[in-house]
PDB file of N, CA and C in Angstrom:
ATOM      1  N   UNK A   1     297.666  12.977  10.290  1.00  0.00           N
ATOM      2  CA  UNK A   1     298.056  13.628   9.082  1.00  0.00           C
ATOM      3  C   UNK A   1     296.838  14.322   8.502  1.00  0.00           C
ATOM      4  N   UNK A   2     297.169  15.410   7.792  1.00  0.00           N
ATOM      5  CA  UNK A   2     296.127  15.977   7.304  1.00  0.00           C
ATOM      6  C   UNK A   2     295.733  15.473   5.606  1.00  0.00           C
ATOM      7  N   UNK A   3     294.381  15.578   5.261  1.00  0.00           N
ATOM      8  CA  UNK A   3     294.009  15.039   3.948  1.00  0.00           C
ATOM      9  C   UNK A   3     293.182  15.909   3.135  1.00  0.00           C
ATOM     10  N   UNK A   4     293.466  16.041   1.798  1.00  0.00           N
ATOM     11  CA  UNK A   4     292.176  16.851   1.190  1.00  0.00           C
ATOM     12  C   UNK A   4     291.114  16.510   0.978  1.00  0.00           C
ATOM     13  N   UNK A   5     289.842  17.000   1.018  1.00  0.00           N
ATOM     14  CA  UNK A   5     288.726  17.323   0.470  1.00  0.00           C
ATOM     15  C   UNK A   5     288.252  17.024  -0.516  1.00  0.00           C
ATOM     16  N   UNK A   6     289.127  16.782  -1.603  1.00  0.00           N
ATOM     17  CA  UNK A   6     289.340  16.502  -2.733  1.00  0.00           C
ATOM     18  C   UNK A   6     289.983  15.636  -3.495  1.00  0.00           C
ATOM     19  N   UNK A   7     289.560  14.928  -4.665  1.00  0.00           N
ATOM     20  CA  UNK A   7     290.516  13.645  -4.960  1.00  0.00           C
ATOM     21  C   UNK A   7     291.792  14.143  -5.660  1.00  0.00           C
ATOM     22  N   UNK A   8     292.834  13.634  -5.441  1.00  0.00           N
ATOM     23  CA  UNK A   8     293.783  14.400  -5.844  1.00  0.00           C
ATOM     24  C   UNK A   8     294.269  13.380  -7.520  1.00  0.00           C
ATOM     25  N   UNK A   9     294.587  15.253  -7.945  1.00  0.00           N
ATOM     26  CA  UNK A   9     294.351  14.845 -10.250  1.00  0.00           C
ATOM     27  C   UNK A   9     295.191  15.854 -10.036  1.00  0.00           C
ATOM     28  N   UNK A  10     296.022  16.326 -11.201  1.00  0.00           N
ATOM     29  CA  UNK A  10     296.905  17.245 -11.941  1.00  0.00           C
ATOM     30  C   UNK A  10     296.152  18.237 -13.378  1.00  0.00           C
ATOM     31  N   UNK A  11     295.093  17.691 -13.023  1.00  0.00           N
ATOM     32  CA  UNK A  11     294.223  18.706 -13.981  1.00  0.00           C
ATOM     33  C   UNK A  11     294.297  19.916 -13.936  1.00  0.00           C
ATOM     34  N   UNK A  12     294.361  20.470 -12.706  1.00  0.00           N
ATOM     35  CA  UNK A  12     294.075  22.022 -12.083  1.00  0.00           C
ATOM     36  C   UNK A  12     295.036  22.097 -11.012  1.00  0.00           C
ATOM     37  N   UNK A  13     296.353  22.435 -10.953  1.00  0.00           N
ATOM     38  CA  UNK A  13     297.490  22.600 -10.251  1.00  0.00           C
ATOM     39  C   UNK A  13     297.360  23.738  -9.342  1.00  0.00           C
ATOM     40  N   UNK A  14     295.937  24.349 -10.026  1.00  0.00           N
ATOM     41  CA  UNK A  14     295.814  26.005  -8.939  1.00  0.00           C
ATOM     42  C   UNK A  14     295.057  25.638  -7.801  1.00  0.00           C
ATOM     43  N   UNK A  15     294.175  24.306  -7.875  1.00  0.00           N
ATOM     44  CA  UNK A  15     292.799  24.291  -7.076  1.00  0.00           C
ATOM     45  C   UNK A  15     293.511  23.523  -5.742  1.00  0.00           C
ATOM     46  N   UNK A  16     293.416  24.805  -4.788  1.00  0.00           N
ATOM     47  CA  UNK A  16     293.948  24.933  -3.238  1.00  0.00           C
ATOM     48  C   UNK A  16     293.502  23.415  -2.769  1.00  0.00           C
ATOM     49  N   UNK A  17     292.176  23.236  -3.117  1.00  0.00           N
ATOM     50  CA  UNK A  17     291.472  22.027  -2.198  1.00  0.00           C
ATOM     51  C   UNK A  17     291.887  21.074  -2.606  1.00  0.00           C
ATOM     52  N   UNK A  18     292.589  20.292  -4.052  1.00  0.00           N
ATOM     53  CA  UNK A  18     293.100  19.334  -3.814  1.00  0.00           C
ATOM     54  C   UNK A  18     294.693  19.354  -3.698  1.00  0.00           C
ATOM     55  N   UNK A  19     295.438  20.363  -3.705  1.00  0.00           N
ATOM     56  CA  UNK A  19     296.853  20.644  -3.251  1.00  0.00           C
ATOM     57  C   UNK A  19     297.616  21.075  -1.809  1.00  0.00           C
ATOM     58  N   UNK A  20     296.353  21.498  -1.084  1.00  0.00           N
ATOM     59  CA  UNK A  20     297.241  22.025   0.074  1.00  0.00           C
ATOM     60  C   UNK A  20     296.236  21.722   1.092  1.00  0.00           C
ATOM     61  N   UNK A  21     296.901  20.709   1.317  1.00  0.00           N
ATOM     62  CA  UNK A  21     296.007  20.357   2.835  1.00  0.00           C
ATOM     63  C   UNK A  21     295.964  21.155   4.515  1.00  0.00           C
ATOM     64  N   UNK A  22     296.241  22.453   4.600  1.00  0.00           N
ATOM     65  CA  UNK A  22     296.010  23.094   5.659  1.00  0.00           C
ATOM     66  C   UNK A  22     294.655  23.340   5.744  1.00  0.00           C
ATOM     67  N   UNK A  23     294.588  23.294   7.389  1.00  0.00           N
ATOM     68  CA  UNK A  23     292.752  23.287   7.567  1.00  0.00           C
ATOM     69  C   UNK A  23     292.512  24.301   7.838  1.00  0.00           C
ATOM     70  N   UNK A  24     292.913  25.597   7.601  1.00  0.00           N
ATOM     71  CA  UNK A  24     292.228  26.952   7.428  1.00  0.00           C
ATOM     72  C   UNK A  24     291.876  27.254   5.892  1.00  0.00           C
ATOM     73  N   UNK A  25     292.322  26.484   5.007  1.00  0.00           N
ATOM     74  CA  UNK A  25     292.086  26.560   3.561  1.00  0.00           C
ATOM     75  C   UNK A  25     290.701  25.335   3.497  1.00  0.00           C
ATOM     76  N   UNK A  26     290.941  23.897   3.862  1.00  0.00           N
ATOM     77  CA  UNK A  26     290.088  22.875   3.777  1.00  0.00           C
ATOM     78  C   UNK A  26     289.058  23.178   4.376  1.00  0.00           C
ATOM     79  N   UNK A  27     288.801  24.121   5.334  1.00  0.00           N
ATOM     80  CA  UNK A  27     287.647  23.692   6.102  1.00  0.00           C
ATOM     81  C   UNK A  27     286.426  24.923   5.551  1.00  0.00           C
ATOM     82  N   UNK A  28     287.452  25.237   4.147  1.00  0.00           N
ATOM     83  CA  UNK A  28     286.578  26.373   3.212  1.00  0.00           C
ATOM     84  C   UNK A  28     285.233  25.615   2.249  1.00  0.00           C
ATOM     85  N   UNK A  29     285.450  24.015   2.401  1.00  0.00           N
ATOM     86  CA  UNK A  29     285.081  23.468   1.409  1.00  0.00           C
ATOM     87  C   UNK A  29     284.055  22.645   1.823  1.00  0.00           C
ATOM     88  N   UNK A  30     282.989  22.983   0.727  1.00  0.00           N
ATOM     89  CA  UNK A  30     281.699  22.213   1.034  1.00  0.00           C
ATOM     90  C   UNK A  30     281.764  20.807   1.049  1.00  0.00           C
ATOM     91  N   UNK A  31     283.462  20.270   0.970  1.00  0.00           N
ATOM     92  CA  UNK A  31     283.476  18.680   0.772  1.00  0.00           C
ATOM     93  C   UNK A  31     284.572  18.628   2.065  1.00  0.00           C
ATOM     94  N   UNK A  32     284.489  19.471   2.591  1.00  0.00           N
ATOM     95  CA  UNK A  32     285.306  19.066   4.515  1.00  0.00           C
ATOM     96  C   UNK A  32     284.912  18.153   4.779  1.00  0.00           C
ATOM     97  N   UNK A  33     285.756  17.230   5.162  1.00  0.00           N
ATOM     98  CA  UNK A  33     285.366  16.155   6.025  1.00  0.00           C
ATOM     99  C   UNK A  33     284.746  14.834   4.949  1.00  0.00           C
ATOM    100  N   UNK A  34     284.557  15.514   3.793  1.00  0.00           N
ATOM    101  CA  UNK A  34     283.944  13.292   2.910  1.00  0.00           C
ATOM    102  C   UNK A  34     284.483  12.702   3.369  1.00  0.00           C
ATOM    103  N   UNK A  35     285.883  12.762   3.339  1.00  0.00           N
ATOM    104  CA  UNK A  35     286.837  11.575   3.284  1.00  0.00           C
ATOM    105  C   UNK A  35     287.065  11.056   4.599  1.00  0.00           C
ATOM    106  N   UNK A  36     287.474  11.847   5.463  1.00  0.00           N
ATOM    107  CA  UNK A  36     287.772  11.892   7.140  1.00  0.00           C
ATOM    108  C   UNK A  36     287.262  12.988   8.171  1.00  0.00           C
ATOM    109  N   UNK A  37     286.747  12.506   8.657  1.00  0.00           N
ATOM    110  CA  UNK A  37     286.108  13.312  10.025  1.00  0.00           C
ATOM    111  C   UNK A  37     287.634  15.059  10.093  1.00  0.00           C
ATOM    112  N   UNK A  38     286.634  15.947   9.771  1.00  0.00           N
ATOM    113  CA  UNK A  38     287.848  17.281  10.186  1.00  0.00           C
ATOM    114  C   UNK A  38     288.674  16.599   9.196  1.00  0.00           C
ATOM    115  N   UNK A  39     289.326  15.994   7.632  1.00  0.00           N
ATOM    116  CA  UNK A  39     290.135  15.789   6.740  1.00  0.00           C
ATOM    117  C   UNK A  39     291.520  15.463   7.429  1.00  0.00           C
ATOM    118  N   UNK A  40     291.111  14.889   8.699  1.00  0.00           N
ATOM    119  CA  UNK A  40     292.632  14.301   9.531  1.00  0.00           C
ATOM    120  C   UNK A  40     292.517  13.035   9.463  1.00  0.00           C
ATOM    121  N   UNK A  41     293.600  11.969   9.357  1.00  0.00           N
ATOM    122  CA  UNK A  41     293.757  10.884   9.858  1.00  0.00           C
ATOM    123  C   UNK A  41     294.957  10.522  10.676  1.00  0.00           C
ATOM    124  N   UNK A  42     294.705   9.673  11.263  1.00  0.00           N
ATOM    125  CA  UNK A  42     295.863   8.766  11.968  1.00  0.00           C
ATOM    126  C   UNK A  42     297.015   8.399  11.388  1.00  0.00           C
ATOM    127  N   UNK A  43     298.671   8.303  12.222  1.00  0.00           N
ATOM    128  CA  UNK A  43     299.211   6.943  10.619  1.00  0.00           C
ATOM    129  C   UNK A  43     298.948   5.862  11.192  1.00  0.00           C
ATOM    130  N   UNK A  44     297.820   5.172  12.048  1.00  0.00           N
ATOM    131  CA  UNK A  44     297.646   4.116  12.174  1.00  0.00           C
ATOM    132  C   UNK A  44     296.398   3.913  11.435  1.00  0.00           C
ATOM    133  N   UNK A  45     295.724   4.749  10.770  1.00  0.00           N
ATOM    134  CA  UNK A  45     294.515   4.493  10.603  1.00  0.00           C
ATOM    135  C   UNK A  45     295.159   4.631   8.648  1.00  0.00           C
ATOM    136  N   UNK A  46     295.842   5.264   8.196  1.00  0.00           N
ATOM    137  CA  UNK A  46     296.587   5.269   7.160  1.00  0.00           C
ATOM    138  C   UNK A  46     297.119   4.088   6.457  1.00  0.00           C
ATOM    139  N   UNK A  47     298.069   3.841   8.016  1.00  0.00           N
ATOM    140  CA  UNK A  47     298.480   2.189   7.425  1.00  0.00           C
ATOM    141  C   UNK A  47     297.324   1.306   6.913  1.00  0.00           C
ATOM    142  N   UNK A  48     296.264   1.466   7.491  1.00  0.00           N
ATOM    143  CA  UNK A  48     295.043   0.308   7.565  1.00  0.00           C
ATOM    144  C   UNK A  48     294.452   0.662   6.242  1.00  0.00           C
ATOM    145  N   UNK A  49     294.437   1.670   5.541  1.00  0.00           N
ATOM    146  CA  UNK A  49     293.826   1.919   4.654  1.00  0.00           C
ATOM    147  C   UNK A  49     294.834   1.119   3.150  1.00  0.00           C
ATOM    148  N   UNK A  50     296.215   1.613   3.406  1.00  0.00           N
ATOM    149  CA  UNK A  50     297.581   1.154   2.638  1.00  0.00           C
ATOM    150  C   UNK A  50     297.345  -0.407   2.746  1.00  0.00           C
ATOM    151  N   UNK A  51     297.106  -0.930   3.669  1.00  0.00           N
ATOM    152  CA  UNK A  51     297.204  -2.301   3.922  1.00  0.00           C
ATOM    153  C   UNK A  51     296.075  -2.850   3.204  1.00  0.00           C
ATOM    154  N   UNK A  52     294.831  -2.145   3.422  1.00  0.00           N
ATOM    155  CA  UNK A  52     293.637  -2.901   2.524  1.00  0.00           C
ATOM    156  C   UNK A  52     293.496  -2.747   1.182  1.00  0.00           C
ATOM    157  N   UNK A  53     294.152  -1.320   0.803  1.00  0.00           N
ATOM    158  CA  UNK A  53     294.353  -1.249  -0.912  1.00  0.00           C
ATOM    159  C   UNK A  53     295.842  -2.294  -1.249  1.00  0.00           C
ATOM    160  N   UNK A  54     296.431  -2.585  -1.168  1.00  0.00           N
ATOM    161  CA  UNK A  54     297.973  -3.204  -1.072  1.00  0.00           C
ATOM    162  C   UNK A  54     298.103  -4.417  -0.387  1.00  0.00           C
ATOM    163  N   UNK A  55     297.501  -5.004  -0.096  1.00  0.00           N
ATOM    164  CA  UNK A  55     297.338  -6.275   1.167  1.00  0.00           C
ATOM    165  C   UNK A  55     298.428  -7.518   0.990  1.00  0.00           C
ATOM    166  N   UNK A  56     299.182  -7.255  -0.310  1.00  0.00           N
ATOM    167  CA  UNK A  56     300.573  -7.838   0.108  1.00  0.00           C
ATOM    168  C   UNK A  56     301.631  -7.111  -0.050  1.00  0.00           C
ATOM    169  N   UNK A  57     301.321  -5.659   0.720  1.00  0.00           N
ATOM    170  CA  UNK A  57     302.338  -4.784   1.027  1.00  0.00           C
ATOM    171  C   UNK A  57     302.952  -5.156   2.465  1.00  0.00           C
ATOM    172  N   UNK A  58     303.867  -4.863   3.220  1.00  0.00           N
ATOM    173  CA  UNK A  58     303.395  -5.210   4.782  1.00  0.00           C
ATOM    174  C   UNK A  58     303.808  -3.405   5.049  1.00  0.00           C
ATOM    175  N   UNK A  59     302.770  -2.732   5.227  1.00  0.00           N
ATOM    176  CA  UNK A  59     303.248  -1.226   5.052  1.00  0.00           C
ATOM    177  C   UNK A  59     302.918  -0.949   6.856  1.00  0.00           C
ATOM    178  N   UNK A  60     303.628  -0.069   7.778  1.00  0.00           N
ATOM    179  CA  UNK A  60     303.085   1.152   9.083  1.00  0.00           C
ATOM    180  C   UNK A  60     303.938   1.794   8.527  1.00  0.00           C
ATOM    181  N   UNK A  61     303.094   3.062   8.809  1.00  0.00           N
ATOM    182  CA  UNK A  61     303.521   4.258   8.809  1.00  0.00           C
ATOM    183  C   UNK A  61     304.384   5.025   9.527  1.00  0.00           C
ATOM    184  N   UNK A  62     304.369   4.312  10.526  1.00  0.00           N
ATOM    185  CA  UNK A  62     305.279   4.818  11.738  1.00  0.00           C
ATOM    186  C   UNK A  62     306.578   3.921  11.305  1.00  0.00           C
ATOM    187  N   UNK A  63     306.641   2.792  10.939  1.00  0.00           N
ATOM    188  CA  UNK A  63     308.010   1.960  10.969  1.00  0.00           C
ATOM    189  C   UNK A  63     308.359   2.268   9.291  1.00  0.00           C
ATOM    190  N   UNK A  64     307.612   2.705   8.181  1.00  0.00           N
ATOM    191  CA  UNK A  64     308.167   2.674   7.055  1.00  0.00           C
ATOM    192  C   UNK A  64     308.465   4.845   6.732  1.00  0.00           C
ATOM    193  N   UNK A  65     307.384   5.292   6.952  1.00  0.00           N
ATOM    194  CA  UNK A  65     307.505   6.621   6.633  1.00  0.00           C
ATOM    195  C   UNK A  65     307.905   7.708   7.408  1.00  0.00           C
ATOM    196  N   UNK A  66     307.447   7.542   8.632  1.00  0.00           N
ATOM    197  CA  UNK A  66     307.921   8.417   9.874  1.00  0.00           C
ATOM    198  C   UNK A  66     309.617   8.902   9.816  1.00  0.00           C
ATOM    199  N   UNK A  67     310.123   7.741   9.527  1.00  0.00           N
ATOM    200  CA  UNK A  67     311.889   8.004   9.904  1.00  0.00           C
ATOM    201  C   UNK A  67     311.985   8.731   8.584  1.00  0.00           C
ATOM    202  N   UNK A  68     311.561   8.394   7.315  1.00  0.00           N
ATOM    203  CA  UNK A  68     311.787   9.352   5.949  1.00  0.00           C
ATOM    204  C   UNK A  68     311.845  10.570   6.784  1.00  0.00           C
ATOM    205  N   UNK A  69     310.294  11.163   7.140  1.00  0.00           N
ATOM    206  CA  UNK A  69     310.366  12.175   7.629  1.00  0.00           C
ATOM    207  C   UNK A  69     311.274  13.349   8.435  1.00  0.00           C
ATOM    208  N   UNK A  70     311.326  12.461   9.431  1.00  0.00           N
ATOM    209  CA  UNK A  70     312.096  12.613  10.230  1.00  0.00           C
ATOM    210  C   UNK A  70     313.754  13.173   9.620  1.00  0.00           C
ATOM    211  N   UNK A  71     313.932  12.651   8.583  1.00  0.00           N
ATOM    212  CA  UNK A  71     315.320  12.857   7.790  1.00  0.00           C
ATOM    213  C   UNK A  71     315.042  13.834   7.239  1.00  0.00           C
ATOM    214  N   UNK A  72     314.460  13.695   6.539  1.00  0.00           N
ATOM    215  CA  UNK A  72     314.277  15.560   5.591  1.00  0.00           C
ATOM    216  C   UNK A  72     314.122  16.499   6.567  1.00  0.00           C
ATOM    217  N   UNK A  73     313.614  16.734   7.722  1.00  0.00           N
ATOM    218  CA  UNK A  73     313.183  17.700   8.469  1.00  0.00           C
ATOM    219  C   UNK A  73     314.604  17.687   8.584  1.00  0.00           C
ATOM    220  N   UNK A  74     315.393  16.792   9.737  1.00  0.00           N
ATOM    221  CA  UNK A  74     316.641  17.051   9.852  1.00  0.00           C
ATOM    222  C   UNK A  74     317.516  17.684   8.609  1.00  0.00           C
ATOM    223  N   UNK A  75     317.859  17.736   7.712  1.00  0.00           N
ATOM    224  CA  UNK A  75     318.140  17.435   6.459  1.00  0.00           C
ATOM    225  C   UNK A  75     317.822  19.341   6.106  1.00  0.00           C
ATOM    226  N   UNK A  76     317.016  19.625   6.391  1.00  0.00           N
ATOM    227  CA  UNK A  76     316.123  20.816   5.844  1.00  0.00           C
ATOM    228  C   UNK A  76     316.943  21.869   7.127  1.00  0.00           C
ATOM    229  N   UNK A  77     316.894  21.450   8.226  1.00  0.00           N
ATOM    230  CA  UNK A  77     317.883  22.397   9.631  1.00  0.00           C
ATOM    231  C   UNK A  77     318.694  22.307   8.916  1.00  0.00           C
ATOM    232  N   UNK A  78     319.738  21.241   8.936  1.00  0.00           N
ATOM    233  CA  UNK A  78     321.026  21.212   8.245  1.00  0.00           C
ATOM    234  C   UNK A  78     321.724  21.895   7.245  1.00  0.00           C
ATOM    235  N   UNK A  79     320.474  22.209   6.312  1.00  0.00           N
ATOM    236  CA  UNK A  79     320.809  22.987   5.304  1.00  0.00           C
ATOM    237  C   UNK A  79     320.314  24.297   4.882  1.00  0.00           C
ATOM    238  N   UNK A  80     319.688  24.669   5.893  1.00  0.00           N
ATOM    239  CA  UNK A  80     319.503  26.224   6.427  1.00  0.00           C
ATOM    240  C   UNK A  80     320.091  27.006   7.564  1.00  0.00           C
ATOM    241  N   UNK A  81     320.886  26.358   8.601  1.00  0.00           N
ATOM    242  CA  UNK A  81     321.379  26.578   9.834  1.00  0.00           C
ATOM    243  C   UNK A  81     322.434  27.443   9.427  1.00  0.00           C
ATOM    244  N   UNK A  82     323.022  27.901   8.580  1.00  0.00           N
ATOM    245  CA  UNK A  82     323.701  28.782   8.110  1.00  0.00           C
ATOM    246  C   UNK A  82     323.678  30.278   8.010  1.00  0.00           C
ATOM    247  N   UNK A  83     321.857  29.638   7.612  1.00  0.00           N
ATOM    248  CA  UNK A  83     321.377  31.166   7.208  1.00  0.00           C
ATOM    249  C   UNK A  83     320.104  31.831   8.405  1.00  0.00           C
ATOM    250  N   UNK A  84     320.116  30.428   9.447  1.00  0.00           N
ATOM    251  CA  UNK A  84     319.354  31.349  10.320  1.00  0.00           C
ATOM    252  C   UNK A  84     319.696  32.076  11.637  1.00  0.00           C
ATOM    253  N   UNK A  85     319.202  33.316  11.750  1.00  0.00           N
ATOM    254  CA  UNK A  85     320.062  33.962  12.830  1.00  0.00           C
ATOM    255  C   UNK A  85     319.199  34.405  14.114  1.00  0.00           C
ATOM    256  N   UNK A  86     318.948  33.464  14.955  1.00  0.00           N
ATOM    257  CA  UNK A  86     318.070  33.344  16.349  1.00  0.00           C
ATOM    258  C   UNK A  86     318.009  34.853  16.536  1.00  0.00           C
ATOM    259  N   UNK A  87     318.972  35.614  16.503  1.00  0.00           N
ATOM    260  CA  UNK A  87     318.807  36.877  17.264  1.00  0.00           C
ATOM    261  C   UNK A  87     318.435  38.176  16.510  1.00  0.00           C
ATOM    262  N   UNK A  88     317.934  38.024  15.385  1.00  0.00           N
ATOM    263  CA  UNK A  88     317.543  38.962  14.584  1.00  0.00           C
ATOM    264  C   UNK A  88     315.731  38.672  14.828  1.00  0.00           C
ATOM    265  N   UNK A  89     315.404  39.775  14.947  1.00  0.00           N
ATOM    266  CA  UNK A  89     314.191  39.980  15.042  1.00  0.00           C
ATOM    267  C   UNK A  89     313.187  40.506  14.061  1.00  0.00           C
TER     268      UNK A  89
END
């Protein structure tokens, strides 16, 4: 997963570096990488982090958040497949 650069606050809703974690925007920032090597992590390395702030959570990422995911994406086809037309160019 990708991570910002930046600690994330609602102070400044404009400031790219702590809102949008794409790494052609992040890797603009003299704080690339504090947090995580290239501002990527694992969700195994995620969970571990969830688990040590939360330690009577029993949280993975893969068994608790992944399938969320997984639904909205589906969820998001589902409710555009109407309007998209493969053969228009």
């Amino acid at each position: 997963m990708r991570t910002s650069s930046r600690e994330y606050n609602l102070d400044d809703v404009s400031d790219t570096l702590v809102h949008l974690t794409n790494d052609a925007i992040q890797n603009k920032s003299d704080d690339y990488g504090k947090f995580e090597n290239a501002n990527k992590m694992s969700f195994q390395d995620f969970s571990k982090v969830i688990s040590a702030q939360q330690p009577d959570i029993d949280f993975d990422m893969q068994r608790d958040i992944f399938p969320q995911i997984q639904k909205l994406i589906a969820d998001t086809f589902r409710a555009t497949v109407h309007k998209i037309d493969p053969t228009r160019l």
